[in-house]
Protein backbone atom coordinates (compact mmCIF):
# COMPACT_ATOMS: atom_id res chain seq x y z
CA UNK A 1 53.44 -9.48 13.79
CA UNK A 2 52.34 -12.24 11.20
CA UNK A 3 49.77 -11.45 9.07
CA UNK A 4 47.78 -14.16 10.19
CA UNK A 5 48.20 -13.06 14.21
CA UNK A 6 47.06 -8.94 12.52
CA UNK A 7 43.68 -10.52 10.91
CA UNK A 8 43.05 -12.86 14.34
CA UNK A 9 43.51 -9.42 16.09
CA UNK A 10 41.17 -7.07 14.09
CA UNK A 11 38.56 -10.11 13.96
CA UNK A 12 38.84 -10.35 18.20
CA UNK A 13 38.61 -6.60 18.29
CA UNK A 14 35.26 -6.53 15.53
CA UNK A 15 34.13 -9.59 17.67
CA UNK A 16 34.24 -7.93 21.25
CA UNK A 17 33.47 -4.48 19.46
CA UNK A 18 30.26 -5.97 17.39
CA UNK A 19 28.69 -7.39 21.02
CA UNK A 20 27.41 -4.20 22.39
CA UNK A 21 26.63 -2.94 18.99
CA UNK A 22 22.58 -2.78 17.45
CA UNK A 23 22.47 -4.39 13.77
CA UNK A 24 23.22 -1.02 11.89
CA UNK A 25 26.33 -0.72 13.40
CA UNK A 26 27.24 -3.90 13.15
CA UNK A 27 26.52 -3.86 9.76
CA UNK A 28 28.58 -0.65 9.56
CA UNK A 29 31.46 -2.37 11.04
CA UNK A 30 31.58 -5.27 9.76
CA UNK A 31 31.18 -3.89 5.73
CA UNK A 32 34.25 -1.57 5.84
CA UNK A 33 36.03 -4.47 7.24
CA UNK A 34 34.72 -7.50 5.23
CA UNK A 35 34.18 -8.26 1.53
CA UNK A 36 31.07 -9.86 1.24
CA UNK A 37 28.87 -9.36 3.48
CA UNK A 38 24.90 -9.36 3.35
CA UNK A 39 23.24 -6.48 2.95
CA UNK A 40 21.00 -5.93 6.06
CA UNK A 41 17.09 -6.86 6.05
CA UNK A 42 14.54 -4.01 4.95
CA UNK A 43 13.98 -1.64 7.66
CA UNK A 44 10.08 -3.01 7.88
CA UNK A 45 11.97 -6.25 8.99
CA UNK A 46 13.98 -4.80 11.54
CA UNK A 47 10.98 -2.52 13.28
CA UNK A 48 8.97 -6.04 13.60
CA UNK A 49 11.97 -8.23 14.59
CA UNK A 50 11.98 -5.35 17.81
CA UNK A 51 8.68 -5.35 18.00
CA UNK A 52 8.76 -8.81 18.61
CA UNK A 53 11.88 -8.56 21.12
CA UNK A 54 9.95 -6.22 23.01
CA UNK A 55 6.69 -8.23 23.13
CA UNK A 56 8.60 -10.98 24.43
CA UNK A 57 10.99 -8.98 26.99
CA UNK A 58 7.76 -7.61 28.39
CA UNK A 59 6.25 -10.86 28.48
CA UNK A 60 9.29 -12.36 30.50
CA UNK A 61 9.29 -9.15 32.68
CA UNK A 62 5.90 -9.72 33.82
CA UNK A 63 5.81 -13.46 33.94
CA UNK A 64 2.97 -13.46 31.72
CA UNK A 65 2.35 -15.61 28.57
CA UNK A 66 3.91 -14.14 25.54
CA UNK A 67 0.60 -15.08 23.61
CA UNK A 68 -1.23 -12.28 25.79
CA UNK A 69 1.26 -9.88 25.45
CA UNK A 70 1.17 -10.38 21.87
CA UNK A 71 -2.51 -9.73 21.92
CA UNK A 72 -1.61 -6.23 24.49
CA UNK A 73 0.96 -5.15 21.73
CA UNK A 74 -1.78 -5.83 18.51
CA UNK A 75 -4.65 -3.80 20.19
CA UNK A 76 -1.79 -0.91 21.17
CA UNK A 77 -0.89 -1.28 17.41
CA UNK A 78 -4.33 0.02 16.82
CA UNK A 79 -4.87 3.06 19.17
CA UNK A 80 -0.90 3.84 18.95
CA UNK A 81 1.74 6.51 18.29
CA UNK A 82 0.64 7.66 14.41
CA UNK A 83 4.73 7.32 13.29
CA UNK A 84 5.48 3.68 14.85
CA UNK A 85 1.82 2.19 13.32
CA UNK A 86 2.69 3.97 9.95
CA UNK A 87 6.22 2.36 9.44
CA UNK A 88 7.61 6.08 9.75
CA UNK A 89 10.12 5.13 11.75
CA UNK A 90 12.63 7.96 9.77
CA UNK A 91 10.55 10.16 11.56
CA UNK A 92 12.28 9.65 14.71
CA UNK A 93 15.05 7.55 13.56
CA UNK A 94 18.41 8.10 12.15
CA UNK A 95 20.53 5.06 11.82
CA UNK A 96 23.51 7.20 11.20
CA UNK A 97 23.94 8.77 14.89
CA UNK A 98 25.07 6.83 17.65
CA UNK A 99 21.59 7.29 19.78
CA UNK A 100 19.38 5.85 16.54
CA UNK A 101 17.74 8.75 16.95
CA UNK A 102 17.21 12.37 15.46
CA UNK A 103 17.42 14.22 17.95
CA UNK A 104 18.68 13.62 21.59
CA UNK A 105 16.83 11.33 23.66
CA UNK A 106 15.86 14.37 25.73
CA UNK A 107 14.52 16.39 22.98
CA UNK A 108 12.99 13.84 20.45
CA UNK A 109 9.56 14.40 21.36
CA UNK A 110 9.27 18.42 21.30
CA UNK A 111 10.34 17.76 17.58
CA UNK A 112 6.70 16.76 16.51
CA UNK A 113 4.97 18.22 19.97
CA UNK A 114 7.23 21.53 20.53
CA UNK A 115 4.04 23.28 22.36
CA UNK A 116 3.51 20.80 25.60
CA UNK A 117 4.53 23.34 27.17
CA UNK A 118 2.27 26.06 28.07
CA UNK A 119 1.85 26.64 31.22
CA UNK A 120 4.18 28.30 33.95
CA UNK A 121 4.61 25.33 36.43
CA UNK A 122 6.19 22.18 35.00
CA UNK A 123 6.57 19.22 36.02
CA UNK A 124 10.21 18.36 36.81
CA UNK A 125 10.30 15.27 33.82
CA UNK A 126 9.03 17.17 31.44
CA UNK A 127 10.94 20.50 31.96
CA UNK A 128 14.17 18.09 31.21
CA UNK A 129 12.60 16.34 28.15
CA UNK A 130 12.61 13.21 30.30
CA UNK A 131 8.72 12.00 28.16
CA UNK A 132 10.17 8.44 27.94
CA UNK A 133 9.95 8.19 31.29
CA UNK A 134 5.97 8.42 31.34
CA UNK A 135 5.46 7.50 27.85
CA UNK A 136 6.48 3.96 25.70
CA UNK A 137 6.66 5.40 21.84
CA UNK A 138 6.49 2.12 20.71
CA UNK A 139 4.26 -0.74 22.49
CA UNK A 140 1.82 0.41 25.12
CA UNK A 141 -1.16 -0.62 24.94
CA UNK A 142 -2.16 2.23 27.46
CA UNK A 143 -3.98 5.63 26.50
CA UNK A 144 -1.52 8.20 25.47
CA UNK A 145 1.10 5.82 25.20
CA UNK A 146 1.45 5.45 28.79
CA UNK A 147 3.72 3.15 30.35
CA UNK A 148 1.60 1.83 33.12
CA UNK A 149 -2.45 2.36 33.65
CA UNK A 150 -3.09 6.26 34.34
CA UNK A 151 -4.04 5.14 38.02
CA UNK A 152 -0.50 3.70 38.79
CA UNK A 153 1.59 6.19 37.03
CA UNK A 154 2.35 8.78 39.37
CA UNK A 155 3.11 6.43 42.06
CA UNK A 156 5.66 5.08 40.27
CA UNK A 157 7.78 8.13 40.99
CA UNK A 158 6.51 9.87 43.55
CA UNK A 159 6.44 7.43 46.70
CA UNK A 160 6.78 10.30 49.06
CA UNK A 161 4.30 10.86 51.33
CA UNK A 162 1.66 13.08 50.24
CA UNK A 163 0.20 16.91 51.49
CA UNK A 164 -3.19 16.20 52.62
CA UNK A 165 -2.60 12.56 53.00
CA UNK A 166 -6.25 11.66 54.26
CA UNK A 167 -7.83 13.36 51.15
CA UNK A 168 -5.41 11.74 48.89
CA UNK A 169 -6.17 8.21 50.16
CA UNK A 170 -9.70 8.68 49.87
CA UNK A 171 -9.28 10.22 46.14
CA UNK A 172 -7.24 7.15 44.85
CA UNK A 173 -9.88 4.70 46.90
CA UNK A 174 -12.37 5.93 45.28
CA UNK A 175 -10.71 4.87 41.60
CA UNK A 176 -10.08 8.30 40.77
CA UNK A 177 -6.25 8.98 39.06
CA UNK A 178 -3.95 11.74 40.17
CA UNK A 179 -4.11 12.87 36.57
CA UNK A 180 -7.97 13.81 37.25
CA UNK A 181 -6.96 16.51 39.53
CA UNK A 182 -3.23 16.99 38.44
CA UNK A 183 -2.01 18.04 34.97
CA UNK A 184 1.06 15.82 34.50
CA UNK A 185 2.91 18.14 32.16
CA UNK A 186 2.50 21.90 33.15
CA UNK A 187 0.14 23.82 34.85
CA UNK A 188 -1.22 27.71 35.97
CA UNK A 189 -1.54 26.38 39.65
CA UNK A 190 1.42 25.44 42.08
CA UNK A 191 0.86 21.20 42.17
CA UNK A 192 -0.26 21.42 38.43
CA UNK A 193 -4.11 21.46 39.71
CA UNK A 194 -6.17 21.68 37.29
């Protein structure tokens, strides 16, 4: 094989390789095979250029103008997870793993809230680290970081149909949350009552 045809090959390989890739890796990649390339942005740069991705993916998702979203993603920005509003994102983050993260996905959170757990029933999500699920580290603009308003959340899931129907339907008419009866992580009470 031709010199030329080798360097065509490895730059068709680092091309279809680099697609699937996030910009550490690509940067990874493409420095042990390259002379001269960049060095990446500052990591401030890269947490806002995802911010921004995510303001507008949500703002696609939802058919909604990205302008309000924007607005959504500044007031979460305020009341939001202390490590993504301080820039911390080493607290979570690892650019040298595969995930981008610490710790497994399904373990990340107990590393700064190991005690969620207290209780002897659990609720199946959390007893498998599945938080992410519920909770949006990064942009919600909900109360504990909640993916969806507290009064949609459980339905999200749980679209079975209910013990004590009636009562239920006249609980969430009335504008009250499952959470208000229902501890969504753990609880002393089969059903997580509270």
């Amino acid at each position: 094989m031709s010199k030329v045809a080798h360097n065509l090959l490895k730059v068709i390989l680092c091309l279809s390789l680099l697609c699937s890739c996030n910009p550490v890796t690509v940067h990874k990649i493409t420095t042990t095979i390259f002379d001269g390339v960049p060095s990446l942005p500052p990591t401030e740069q890269l947490c806002q250029e995802y911010h921004e991705a995510k303001v507008t993916e949500e703002a696609a998702k939802a058919n909604a103008p990205a302008s309000a979203l924007a607005a959504q993603a500044k007031k979460a920005a305020i009341k939001g997870h202390p490590p993504y509003m301080e820039k911390r994102c080493n607290d979570c983050h690892d650019k040298s793993t595969d995930s981008g993260l610490i710790k497994p996905k399904d373990q990340i959170c107990f590393v700064c809230h190991p005690t969620i757990i207290k209780k002897y029933y659990v609720h199946g999500p959390v007893s498998v680290g599945a938080c992410l699920d519920c909770h949006d580290p990064h942009s919600s603009g909900q109360p504990a970081l909640l993916k969806v308003e507290k009064k949609d959340l459980c339905a999200v899931c749980h679209k079975e149909k209910r013990i004590a129907e009636s009562m239920h339907k006249k609980v969430t008419e009335s504008g009250m949350a499952c959470t208000d009866c229902h501890d969504p992580h753990d609880g002393d009470a089969k059903y997580f009552l509270r």
